[in-house]
C-alpha atoms as a PDB file:
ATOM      1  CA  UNK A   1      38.916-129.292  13.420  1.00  0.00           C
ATOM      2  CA  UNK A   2      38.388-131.004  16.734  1.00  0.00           C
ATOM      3  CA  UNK A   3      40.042-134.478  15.669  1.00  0.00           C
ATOM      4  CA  UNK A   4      42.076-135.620  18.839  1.00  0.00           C
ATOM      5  CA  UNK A   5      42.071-132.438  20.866  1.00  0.00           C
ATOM      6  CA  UNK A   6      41.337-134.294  24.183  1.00  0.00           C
ATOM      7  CA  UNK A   7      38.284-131.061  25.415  1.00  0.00           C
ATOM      8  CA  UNK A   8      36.273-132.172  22.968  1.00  0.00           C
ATOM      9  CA  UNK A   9      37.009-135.803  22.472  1.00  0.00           C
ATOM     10  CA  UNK A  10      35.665-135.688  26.801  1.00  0.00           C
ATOM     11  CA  UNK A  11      32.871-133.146  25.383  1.00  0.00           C
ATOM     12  CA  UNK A  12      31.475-135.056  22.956  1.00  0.00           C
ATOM     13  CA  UNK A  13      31.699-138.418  24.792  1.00  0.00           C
ATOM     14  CA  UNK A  14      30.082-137.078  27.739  1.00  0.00           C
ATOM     15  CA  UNK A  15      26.961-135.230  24.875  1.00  0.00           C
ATOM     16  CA  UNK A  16      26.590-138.843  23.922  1.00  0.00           C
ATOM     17  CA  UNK A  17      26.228-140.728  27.480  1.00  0.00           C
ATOM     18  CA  UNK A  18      24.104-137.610  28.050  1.00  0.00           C
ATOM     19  CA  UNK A  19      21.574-138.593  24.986  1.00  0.00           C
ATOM     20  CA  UNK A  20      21.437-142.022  25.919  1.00  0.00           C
ATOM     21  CA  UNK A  21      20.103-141.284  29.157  1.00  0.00           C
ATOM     22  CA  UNK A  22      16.273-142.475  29.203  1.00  0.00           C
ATOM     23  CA  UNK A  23      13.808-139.799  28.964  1.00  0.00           C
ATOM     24  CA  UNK A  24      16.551-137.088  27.307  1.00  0.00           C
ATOM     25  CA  UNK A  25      14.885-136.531  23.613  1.00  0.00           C
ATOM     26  CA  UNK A  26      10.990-137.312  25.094  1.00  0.00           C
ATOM     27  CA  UNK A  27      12.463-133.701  27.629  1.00  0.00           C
ATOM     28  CA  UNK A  28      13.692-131.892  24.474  1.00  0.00           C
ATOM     29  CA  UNK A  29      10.358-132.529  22.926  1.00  0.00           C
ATOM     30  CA  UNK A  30       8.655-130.748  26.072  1.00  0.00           C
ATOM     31  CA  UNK A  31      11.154-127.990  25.709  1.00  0.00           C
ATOM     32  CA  UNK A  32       9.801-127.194  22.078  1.00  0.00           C
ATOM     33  CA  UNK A  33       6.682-127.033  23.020  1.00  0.00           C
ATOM     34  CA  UNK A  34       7.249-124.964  25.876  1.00  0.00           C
ATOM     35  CA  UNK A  35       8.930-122.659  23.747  1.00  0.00           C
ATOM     36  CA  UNK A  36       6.413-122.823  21.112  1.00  0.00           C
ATOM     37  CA  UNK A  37       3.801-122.379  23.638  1.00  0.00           C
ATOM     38  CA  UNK A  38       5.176-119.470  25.489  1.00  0.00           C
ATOM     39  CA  UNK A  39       6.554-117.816  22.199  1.00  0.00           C
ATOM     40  CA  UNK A  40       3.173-117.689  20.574  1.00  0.00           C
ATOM     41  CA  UNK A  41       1.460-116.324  23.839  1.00  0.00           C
ATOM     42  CA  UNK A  42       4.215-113.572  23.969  1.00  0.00           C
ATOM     43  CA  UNK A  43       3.388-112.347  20.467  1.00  0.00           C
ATOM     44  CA  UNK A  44      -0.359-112.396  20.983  1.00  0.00           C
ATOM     45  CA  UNK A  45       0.553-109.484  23.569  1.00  0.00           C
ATOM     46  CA  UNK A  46       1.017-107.244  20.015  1.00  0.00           C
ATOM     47  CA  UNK A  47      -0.263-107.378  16.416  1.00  0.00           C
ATOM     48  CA  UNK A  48       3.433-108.132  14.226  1.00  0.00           C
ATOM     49  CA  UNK A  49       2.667-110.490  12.664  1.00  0.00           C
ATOM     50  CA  UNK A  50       4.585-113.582  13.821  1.00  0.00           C
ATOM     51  CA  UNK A  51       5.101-117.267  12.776  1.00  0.00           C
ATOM     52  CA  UNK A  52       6.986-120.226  14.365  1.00  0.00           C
ATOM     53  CA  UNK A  53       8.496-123.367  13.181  1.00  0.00           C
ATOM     54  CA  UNK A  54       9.926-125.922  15.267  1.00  0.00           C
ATOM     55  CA  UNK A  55      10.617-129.438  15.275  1.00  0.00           C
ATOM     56  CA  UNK A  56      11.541-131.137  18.300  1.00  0.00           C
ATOM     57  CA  UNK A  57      13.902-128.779  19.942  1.00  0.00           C
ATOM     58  CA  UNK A  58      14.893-126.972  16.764  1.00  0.00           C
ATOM     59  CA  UNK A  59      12.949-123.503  16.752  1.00  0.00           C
ATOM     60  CA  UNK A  60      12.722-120.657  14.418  1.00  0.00           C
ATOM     61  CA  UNK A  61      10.828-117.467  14.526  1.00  0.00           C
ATOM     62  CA  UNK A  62       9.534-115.393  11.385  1.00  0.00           C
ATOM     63  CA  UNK A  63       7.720-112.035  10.935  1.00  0.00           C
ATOM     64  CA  UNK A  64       5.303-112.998   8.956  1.00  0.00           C
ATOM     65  CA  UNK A  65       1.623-113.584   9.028  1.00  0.00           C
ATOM     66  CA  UNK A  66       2.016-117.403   6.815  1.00  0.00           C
ATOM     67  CA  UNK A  67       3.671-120.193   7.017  1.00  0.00           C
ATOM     68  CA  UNK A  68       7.755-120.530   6.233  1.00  0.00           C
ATOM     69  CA  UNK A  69       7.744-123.403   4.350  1.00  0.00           C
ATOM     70  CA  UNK A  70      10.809-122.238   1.834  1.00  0.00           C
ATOM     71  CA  UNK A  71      13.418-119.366   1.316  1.00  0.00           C
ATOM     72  CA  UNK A  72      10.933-117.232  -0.658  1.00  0.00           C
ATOM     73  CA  UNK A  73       8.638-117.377   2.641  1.00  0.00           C
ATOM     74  CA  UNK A  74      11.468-117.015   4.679  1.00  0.00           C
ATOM     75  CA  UNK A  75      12.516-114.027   2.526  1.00  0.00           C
ATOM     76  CA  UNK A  76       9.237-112.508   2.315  1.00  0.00           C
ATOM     77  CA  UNK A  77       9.569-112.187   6.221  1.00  0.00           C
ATOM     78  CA  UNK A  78       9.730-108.443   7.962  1.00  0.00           C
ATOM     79  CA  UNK A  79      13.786-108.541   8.673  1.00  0.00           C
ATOM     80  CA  UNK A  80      13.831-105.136  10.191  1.00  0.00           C
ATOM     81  CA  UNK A  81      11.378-106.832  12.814  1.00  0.00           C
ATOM     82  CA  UNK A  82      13.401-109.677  13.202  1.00  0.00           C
ATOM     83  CA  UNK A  83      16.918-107.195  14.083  1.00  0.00           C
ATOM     84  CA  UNK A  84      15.139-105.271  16.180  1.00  0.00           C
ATOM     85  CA  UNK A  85      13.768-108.047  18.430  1.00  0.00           C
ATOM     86  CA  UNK A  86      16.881-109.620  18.172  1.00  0.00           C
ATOM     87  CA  UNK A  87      18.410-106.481  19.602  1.00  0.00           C
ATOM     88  CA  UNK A  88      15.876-106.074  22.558  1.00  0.00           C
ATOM     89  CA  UNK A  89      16.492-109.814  23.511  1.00  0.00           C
ATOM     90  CA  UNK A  90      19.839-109.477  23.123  1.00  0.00           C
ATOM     91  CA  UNK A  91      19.630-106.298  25.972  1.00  0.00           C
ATOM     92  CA  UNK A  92      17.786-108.746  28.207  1.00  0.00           C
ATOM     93  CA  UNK A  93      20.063-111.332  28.246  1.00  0.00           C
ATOM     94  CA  UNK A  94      18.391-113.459  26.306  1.00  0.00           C
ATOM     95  CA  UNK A  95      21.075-115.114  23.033  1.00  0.00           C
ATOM     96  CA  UNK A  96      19.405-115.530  19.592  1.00  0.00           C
ATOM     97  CA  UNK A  97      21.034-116.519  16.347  1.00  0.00           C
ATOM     98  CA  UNK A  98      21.708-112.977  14.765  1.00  0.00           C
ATOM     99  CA  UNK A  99      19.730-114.184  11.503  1.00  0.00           C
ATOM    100  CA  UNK A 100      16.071-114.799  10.840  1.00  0.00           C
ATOM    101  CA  UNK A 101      17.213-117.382   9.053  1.00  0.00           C
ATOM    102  CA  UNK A 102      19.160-119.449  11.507  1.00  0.00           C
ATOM    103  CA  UNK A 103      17.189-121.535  13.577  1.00  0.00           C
ATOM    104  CA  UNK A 104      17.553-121.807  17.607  1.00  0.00           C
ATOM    105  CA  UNK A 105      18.620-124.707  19.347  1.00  0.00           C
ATOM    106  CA  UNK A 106      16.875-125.875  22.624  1.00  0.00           C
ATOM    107  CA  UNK A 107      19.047-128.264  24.753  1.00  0.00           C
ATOM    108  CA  UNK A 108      18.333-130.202  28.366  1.00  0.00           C
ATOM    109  CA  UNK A 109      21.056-127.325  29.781  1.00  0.00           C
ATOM    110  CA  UNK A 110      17.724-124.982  29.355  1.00  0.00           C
ATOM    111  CA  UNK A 111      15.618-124.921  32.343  1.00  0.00           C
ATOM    112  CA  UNK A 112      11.773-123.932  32.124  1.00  0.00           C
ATOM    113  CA  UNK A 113      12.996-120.607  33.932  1.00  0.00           C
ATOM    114  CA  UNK A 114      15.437-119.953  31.263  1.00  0.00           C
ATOM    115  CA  UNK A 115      12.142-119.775  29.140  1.00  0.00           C
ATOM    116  CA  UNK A 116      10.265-118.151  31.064  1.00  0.00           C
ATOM    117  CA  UNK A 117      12.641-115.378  31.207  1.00  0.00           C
ATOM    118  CA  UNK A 118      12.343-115.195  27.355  1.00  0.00           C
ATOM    119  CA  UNK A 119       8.510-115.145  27.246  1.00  0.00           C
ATOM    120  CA  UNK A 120       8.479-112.522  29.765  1.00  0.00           C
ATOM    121  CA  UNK A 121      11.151-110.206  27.386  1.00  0.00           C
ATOM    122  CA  UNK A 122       9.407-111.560  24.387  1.00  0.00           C
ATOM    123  CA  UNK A 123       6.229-110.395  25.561  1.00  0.00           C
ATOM    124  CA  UNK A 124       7.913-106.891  26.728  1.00  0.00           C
ATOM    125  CA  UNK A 125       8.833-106.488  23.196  1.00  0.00           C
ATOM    126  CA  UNK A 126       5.415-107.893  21.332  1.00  0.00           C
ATOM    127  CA  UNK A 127       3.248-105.129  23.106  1.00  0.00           C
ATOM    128  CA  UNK A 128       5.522-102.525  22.611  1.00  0.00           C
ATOM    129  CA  UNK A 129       4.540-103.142  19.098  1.00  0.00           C
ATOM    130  CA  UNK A 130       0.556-102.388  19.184  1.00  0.00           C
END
């Protein structure tokens, strides 16, 4: 556990003065929608079929055609899809959660060129996929 290890006591004291800045959850809002945004242009450059959920600045990504609204959805989802675009991203430097079923987590250390660096290898990997 982390209980009195001085790192993370600092860590998690500065995460807090962080979120309490003004304007700090309204910029992880924008971040979502960035990424949702430039996520669903990337994957109109192919036809998998591809669905996203987010919330805020929690995203997920699902090959599928409907909406993820439970496990069976999430289950029903194309999983050999999902490992190899997780693979390709991976090769571009780009860090997923190794599970369709995880979700990603956007946070104010992500600049818009961080994104825009995933769109771009997103997109590389959407119309390789016509």
């Amino acid at each position: 556990t982390l209980s009195g290890n001085p790192l993370a006591m600092a860590a998690g004291l500065a995460t807090l003065r962080a979120a309490g800045q003004p304007g700090f959850y309204d910029r992880l809002e924008e971040l979502g929608e960035i990424w949702r945004k430039g996520m669903g242009e990337a994957a109109s450059a192919g036809s998998q079929p591809f669905t996203i959920n987010q919330v805020g600045s929690m995203v997920s990504i699902f090959f599928t055609g409907g909406p993820v609204t439970d496990f069976g959805s999430a289950a029903a989802s194309d999983t050999a899809a999902f490992e190899d675009f997780f693979w390709h991203m991976l090769s571009r430097g780009v860090y997923l959660a190794p599970s369709q079923y995880e979700a990603g987590f956007l946070s104010t250390a992500h600049s818009e060129e961080d994104l825009r660096k995933t769109f771009e290898a997103a997109h590389e990997w959407f119309e390789g996929r016509n």
